[in-house]
PDB file of N, CA and C in Angstrom:
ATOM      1  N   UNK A   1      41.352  -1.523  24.041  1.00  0.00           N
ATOM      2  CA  UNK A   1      40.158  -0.880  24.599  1.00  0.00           C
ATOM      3  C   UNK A   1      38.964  -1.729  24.230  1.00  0.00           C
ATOM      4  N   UNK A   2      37.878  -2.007  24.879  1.00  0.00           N
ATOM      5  CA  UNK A   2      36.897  -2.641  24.589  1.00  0.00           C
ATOM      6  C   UNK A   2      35.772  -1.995  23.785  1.00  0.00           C
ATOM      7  N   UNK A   3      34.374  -2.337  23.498  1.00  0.00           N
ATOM      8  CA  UNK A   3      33.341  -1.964  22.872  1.00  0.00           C
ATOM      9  C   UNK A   3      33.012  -0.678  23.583  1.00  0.00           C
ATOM     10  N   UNK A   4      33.229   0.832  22.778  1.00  0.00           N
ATOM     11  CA  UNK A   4      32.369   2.014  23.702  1.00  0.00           C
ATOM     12  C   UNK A   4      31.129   2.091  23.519  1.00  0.00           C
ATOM     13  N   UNK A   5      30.328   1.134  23.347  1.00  0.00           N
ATOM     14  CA  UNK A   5      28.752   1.269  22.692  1.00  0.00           C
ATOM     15  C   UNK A   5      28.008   1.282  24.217  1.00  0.00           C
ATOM     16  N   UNK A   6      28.602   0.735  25.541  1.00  0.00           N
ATOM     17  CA  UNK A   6      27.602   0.311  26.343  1.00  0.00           C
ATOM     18  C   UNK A   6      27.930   2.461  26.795  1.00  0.00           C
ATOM     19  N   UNK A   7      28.923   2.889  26.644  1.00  0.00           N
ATOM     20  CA  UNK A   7      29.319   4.067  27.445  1.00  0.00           C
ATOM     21  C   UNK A   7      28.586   5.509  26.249  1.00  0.00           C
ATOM     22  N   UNK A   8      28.501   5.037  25.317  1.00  0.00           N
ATOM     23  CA  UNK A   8      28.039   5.926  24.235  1.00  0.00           C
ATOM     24  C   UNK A   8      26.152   6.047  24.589  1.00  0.00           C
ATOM     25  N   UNK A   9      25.869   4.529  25.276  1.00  0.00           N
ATOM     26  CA  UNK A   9      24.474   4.446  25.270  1.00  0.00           C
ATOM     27  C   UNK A   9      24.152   5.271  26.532  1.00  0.00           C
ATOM     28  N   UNK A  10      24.290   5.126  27.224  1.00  0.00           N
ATOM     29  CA  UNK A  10      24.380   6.097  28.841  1.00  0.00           C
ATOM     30  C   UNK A  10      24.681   7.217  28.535  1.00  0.00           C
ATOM     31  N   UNK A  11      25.406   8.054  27.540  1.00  0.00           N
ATOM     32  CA  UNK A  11      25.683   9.455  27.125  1.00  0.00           C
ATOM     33  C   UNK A  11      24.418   9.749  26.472  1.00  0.00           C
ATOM     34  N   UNK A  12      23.975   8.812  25.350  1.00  0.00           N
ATOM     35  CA  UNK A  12      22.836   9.965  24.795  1.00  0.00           C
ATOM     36  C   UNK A  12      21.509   9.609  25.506  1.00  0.00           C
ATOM     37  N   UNK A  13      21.661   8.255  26.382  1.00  0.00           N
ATOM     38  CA  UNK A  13      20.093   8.474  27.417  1.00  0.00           C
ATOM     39  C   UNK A  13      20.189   9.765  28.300  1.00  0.00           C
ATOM     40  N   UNK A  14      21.600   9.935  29.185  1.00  0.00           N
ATOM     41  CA  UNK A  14      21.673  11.303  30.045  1.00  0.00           C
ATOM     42  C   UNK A  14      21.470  12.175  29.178  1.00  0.00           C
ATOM     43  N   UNK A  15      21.802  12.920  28.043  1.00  0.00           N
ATOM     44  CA  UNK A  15      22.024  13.395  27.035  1.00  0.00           C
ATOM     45  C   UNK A  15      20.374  14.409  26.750  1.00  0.00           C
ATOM     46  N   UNK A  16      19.500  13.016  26.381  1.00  0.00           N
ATOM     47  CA  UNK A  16      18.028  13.568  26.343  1.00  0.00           C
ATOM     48  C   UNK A  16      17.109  13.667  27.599  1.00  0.00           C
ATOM     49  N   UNK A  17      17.677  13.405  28.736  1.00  0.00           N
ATOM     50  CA  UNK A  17      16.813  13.552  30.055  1.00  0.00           C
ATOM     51  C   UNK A  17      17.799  14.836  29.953  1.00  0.00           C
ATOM     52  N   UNK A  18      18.946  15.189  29.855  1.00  0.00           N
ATOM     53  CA  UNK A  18      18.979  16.726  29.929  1.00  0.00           C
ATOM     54  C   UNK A  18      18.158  17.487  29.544  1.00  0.00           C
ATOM     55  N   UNK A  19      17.578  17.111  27.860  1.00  0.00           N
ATOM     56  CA  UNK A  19      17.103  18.121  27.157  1.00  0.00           C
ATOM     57  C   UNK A  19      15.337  17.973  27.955  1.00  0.00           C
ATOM     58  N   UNK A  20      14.927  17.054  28.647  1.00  0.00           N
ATOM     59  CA  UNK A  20      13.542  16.683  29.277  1.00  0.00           C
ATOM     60  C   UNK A  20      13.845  17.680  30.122  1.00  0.00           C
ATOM     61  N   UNK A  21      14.612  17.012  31.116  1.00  0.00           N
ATOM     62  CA  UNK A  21      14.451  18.386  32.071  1.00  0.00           C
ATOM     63  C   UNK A  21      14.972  20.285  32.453  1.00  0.00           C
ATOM     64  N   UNK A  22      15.566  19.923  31.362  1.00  0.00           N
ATOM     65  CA  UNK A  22      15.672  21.790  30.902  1.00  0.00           C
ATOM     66  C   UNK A  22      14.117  22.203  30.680  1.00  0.00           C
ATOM     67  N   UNK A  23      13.535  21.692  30.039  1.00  0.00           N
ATOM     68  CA  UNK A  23      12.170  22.087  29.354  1.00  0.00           C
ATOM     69  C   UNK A  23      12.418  23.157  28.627  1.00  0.00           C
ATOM     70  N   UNK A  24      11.436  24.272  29.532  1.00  0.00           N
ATOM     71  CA  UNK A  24      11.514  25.632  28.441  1.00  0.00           C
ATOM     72  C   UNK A  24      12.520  26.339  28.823  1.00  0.00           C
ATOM     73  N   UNK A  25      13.621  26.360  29.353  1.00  0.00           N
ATOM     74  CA  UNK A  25      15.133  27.184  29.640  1.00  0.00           C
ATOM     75  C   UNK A  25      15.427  27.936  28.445  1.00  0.00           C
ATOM     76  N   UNK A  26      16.134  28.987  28.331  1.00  0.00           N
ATOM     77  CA  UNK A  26      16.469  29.444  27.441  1.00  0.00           C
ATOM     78  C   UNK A  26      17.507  28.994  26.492  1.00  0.00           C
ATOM     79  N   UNK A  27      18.181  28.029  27.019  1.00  0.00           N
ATOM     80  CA  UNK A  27      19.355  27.217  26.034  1.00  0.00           C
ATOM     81  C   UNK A  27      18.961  25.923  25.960  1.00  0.00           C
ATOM     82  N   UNK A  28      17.780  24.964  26.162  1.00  0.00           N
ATOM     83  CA  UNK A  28      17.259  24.003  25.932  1.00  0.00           C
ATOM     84  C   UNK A  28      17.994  24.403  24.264  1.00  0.00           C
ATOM     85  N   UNK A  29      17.184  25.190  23.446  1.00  0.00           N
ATOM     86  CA  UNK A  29      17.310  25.038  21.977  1.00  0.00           C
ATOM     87  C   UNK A  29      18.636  24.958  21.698  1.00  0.00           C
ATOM     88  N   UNK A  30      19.432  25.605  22.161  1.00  0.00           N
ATOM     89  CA  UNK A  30      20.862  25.160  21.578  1.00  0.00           C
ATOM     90  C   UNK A  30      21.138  23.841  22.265  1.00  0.00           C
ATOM     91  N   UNK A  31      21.276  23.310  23.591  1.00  0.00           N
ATOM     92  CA  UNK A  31      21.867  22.260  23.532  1.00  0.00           C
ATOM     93  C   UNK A  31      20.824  21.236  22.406  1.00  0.00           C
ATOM     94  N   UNK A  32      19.576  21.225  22.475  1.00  0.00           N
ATOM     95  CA  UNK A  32      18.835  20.423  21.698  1.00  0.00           C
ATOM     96  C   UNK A  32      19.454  19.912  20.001  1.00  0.00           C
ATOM     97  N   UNK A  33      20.150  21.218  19.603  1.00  0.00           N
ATOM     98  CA  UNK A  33      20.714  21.525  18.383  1.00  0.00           C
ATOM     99  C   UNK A  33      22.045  20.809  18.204  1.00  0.00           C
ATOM    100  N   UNK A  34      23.060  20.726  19.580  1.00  0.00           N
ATOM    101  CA  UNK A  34      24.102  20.212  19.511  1.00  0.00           C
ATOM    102  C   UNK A  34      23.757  18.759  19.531  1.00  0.00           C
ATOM    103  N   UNK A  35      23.035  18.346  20.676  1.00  0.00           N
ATOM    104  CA  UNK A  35      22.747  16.689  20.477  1.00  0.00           C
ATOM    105  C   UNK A  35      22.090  16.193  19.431  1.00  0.00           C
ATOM    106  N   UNK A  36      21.306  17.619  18.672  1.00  0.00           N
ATOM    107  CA  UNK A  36      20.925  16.672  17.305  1.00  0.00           C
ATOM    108  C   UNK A  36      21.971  15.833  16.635  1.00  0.00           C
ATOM    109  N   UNK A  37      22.934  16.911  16.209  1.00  0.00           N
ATOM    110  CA  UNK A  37      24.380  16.801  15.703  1.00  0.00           C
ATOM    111  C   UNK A  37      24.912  15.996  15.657  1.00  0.00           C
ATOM    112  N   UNK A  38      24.605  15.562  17.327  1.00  0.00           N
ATOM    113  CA  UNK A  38      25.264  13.818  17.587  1.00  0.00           C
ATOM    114  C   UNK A  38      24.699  12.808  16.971  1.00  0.00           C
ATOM    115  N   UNK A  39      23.093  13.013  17.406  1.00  0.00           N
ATOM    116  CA  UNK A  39      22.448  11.532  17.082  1.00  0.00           C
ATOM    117  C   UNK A  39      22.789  11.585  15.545  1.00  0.00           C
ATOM    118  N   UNK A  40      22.835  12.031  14.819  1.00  0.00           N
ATOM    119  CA  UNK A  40      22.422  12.448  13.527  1.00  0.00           C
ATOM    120  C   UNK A  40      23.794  11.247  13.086  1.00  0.00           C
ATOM    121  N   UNK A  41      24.522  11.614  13.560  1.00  0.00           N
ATOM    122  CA  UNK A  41      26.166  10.454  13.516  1.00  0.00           C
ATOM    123  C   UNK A  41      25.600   9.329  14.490  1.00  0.00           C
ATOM    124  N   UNK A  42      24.811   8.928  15.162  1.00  0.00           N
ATOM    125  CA  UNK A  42      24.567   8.044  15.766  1.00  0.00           C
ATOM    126  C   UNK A  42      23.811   7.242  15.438  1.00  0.00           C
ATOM    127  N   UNK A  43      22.996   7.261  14.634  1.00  0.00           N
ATOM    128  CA  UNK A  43      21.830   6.858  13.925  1.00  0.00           C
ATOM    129  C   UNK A  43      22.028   5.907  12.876  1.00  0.00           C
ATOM    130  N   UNK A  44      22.937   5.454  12.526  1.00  0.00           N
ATOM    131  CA  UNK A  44      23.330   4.246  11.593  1.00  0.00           C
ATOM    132  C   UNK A  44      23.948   3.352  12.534  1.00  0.00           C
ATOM    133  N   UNK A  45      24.307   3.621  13.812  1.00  0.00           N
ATOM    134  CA  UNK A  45      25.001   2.684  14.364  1.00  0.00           C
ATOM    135  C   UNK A  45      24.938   1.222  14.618  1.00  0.00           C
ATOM    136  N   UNK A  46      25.899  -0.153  14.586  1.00  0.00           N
ATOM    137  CA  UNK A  46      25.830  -1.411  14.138  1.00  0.00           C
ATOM    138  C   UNK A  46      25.046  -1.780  15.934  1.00  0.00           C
ATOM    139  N   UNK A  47      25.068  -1.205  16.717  1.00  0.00           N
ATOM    140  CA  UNK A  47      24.898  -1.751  17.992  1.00  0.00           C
ATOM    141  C   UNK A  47      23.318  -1.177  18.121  1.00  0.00           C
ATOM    142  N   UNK A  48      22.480  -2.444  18.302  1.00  0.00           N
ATOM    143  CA  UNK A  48      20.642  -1.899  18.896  1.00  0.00           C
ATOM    144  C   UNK A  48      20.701  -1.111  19.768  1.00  0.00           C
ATOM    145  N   UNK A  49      21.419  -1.231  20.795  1.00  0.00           N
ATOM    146  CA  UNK A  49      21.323  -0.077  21.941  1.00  0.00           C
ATOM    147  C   UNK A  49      21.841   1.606  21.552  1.00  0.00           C
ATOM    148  N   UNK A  50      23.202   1.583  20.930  1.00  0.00           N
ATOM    149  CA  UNK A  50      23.171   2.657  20.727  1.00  0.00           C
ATOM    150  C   UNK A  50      22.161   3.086  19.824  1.00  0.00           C
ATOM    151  N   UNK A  51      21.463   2.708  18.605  1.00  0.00           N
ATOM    152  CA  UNK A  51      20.168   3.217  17.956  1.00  0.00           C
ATOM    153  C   UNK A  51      18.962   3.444  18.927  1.00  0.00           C
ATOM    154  N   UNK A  52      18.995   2.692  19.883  1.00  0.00           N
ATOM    155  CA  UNK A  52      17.367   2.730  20.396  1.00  0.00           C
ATOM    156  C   UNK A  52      18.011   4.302  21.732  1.00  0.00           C
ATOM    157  N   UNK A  53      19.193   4.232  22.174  1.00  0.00           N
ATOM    158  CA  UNK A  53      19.579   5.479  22.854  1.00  0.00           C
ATOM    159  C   UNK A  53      19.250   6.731  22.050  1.00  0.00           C
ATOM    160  N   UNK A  54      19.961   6.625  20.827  1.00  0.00           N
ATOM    161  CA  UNK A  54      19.707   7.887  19.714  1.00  0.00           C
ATOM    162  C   UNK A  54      18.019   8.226  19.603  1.00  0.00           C
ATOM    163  N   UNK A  55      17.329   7.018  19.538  1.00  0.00           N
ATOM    164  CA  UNK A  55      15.673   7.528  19.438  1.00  0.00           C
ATOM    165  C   UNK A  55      15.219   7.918  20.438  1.00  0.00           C
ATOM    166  N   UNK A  56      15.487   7.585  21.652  1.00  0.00           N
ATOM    167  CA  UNK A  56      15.213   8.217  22.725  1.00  0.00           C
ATOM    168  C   UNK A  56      15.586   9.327  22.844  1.00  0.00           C
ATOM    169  N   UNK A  57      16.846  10.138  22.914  1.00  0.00           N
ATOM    170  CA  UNK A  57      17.309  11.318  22.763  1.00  0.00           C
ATOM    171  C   UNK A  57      16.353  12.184  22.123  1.00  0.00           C
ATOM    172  N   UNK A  58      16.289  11.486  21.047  1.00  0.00           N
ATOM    173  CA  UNK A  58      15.267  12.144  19.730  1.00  0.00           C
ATOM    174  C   UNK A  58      14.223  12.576  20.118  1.00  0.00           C
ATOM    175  N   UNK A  59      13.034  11.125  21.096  1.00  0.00           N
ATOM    176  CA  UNK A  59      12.214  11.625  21.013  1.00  0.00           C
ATOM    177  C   UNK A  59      11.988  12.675  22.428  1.00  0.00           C
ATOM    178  N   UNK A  60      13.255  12.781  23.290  1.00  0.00           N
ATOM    179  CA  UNK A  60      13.390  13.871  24.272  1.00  0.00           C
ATOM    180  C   UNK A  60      13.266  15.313  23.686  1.00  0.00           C
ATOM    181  N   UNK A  61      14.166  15.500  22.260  1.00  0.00           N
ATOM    182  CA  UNK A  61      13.694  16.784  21.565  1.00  0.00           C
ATOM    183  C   UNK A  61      12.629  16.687  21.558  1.00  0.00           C
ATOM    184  N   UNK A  62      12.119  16.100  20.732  1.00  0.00           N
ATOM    185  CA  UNK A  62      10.285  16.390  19.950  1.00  0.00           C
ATOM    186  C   UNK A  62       9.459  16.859  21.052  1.00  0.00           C
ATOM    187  N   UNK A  63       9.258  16.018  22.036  1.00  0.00           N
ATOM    188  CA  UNK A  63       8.232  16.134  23.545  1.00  0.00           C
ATOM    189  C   UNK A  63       8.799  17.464  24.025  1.00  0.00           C
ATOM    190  N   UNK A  64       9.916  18.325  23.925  1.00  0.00           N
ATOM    191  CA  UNK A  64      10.429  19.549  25.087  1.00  0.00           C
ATOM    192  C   UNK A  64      10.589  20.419  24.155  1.00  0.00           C
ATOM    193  N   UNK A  65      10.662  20.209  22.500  1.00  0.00           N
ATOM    194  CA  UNK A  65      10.854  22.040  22.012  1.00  0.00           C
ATOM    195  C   UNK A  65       9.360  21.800  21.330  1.00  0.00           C
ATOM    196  N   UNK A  66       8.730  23.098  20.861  1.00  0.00           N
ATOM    197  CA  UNK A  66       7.740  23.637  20.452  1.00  0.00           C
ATOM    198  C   UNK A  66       8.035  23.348  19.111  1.00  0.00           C
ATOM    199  N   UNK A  67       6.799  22.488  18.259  1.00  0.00           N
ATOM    200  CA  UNK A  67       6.956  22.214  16.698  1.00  0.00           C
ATOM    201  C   UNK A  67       7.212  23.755  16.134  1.00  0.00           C
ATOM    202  N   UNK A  68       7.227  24.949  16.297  1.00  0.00           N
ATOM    203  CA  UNK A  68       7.894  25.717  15.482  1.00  0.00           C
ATOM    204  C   UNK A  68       9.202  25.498  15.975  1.00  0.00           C
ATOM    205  N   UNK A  69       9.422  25.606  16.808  1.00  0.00           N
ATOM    206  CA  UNK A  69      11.219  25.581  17.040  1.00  0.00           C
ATOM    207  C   UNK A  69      11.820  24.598  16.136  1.00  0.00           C
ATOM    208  N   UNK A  70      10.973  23.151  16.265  1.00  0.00           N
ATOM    209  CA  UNK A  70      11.426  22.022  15.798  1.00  0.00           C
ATOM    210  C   UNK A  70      11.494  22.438  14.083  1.00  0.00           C
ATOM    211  N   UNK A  71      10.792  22.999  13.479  1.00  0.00           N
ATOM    212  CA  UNK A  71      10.209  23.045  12.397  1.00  0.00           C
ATOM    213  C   UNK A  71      11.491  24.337  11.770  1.00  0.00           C
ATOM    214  N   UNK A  72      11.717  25.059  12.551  1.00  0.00           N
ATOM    215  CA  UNK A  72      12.501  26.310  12.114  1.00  0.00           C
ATOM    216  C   UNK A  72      14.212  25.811  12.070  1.00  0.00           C
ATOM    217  N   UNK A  73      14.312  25.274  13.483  1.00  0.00           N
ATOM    218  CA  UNK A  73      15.925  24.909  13.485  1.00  0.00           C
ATOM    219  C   UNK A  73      16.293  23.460  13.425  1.00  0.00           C
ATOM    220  N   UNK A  74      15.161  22.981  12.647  1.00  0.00           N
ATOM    221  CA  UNK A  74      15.648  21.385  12.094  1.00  0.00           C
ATOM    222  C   UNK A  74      15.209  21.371  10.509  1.00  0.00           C
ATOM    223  N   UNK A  75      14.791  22.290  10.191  1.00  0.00           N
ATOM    224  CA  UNK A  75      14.482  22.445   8.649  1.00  0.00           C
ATOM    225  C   UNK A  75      14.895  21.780   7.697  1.00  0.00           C
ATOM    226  N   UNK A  76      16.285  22.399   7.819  1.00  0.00           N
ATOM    227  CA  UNK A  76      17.004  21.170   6.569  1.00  0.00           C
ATOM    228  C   UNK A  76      17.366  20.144   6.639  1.00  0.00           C
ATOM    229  N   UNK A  77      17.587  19.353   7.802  1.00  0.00           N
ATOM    230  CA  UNK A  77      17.956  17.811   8.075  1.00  0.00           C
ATOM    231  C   UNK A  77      16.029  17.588   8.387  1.00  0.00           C
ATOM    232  N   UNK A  78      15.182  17.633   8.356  1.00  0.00           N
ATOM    233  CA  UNK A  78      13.804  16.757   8.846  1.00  0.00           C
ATOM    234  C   UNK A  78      13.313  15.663   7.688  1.00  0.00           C
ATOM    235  N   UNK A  79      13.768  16.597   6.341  1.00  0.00           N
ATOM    236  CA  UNK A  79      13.144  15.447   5.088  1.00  0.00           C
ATOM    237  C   UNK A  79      14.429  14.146   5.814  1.00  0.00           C
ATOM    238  N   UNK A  80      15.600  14.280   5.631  1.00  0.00           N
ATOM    239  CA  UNK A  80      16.452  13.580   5.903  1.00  0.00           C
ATOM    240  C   UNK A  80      16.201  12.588   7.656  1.00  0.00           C
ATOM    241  N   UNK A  81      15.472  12.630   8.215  1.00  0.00           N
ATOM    242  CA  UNK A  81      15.447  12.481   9.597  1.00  0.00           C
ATOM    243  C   UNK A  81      13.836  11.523   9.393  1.00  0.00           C
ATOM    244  N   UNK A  82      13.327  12.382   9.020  1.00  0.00           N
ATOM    245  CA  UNK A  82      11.886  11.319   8.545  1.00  0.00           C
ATOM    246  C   UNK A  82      12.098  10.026   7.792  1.00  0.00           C
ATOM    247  N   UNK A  83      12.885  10.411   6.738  1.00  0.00           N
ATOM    248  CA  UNK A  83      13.278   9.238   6.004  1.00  0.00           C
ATOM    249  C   UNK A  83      13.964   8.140   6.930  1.00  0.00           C
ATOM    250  N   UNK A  84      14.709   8.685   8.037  1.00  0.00           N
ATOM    251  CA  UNK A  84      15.475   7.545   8.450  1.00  0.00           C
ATOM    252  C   UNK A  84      14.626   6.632   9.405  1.00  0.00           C
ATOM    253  N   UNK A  85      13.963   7.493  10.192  1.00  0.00           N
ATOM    254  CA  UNK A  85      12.760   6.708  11.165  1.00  0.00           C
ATOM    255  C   UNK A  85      11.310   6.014  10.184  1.00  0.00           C
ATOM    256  N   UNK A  86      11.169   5.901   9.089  1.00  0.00           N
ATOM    257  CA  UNK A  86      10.491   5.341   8.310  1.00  0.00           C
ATOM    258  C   UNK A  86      10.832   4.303   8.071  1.00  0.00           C
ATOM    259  N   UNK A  87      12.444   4.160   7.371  1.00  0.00           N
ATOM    260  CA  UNK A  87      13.339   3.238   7.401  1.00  0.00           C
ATOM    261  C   UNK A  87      13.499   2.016   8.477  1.00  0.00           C
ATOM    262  N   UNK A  88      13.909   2.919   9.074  1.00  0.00           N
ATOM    263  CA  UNK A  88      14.131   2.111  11.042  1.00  0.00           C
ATOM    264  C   UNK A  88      12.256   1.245  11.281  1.00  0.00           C
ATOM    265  N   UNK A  89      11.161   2.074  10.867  1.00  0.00           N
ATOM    266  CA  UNK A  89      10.112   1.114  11.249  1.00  0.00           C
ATOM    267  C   UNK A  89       9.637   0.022  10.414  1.00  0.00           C
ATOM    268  N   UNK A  90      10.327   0.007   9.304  1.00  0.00           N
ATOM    269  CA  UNK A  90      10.410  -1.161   8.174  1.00  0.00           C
ATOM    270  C   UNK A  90      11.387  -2.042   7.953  1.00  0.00           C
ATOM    271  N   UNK A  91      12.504  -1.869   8.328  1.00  0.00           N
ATOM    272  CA  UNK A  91      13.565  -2.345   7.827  1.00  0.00           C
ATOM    273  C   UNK A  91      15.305  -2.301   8.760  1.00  0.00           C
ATOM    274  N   UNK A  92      14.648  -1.884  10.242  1.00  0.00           N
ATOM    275  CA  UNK A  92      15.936  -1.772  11.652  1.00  0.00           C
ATOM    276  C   UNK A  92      15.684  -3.506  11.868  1.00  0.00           C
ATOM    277  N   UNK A  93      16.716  -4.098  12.407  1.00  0.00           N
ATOM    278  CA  UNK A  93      16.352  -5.863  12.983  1.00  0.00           C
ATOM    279  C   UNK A  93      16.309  -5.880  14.353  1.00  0.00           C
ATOM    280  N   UNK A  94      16.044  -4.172  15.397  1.00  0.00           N
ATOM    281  CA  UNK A  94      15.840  -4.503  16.401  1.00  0.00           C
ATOM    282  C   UNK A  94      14.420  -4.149  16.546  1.00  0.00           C
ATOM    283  N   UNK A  95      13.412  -5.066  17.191  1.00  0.00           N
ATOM    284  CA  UNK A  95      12.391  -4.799  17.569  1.00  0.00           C
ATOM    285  C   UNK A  95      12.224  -3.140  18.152  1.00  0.00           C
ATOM    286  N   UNK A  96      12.570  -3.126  19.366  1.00  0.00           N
ATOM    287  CA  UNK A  96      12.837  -1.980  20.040  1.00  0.00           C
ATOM    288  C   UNK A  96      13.028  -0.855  19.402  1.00  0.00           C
ATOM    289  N   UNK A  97      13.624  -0.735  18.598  1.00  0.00           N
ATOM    290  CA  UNK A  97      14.396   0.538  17.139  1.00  0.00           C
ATOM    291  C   UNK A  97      13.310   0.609  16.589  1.00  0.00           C
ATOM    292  N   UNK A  98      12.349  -0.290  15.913  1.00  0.00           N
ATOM    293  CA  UNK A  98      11.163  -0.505  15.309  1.00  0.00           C
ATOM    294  C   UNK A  98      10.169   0.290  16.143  1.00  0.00           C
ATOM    295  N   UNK A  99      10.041  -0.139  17.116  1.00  0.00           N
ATOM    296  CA  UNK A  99       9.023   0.439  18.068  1.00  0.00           C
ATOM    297  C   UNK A  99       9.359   2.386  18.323  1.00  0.00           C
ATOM    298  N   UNK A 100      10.226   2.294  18.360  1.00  0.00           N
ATOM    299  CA  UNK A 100      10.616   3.859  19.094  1.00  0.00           C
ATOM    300  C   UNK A 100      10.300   4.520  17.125  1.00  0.00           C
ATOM    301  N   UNK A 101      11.268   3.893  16.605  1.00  0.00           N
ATOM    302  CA  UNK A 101      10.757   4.911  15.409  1.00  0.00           C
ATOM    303  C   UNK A 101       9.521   5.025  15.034  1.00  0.00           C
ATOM    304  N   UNK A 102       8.651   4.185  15.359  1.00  0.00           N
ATOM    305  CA  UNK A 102       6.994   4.556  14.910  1.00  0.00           C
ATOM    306  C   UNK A 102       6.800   5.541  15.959  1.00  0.00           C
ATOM    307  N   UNK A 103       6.791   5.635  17.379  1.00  0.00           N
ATOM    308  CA  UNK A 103       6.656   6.276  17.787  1.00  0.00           C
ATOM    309  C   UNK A 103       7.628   7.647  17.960  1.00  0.00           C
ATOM    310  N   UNK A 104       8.729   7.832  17.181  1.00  0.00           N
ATOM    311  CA  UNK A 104       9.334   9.263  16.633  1.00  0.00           C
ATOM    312  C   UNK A 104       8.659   9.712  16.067  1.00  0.00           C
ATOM    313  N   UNK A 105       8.147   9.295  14.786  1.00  0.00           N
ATOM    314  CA  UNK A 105       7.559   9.554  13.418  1.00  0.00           C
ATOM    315  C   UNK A 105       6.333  10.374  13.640  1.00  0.00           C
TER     316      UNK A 105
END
């Protein structure tokens, strides 16, 4: 089988234009919750694209749920999630990864 990174990257770009265009739906928040789940395992990944897919996803949450939502049902992973996009804008070797995590943060 070859590299699934180019097919993983196309899952979590569709992934967060889901969660864009649900907007305010009533299950935006749960799927939002499940794809956290993902990126959250996606987010160390050795391939730039799949990282810069995961920040995008990411920053599809932030822009479509309401900072209380964000704030209530990301509670305990956010210290953990900040830290990593801090990381990523100091110390990722893809430009691009660099760029999106300042603009996560």
């Amino acid at each position: 089988f070859g590299d699934d990174s180019a097919v993983l990257v196309r899952l979590l770009a569709v992934l967060g234009t889901f969660i864009e265009a649900n907007g305010a739906a009533p299950n935006t928040r749960v799927m939002a919750k499940h794809l956290f789940e993902l990126l959250f395992v996606s987010r160390f990944h050795k391939q730039a694209g799949v990282r810069r897919a995961t920040m995008f996803a990411l920053s599809r949450i932030v822009e479509t749920l309401p900072e209380h939502v964000l704030l209530s049902d990301f509670e305990g992973d956010m210290n953990e999630l900040i830290q990593w996009l801090c990381a990523s804008q100091r110390d990722d070797p893809d430009h691009h990864c660099r760029s999106l995590a300042t603009w996560c943060a």
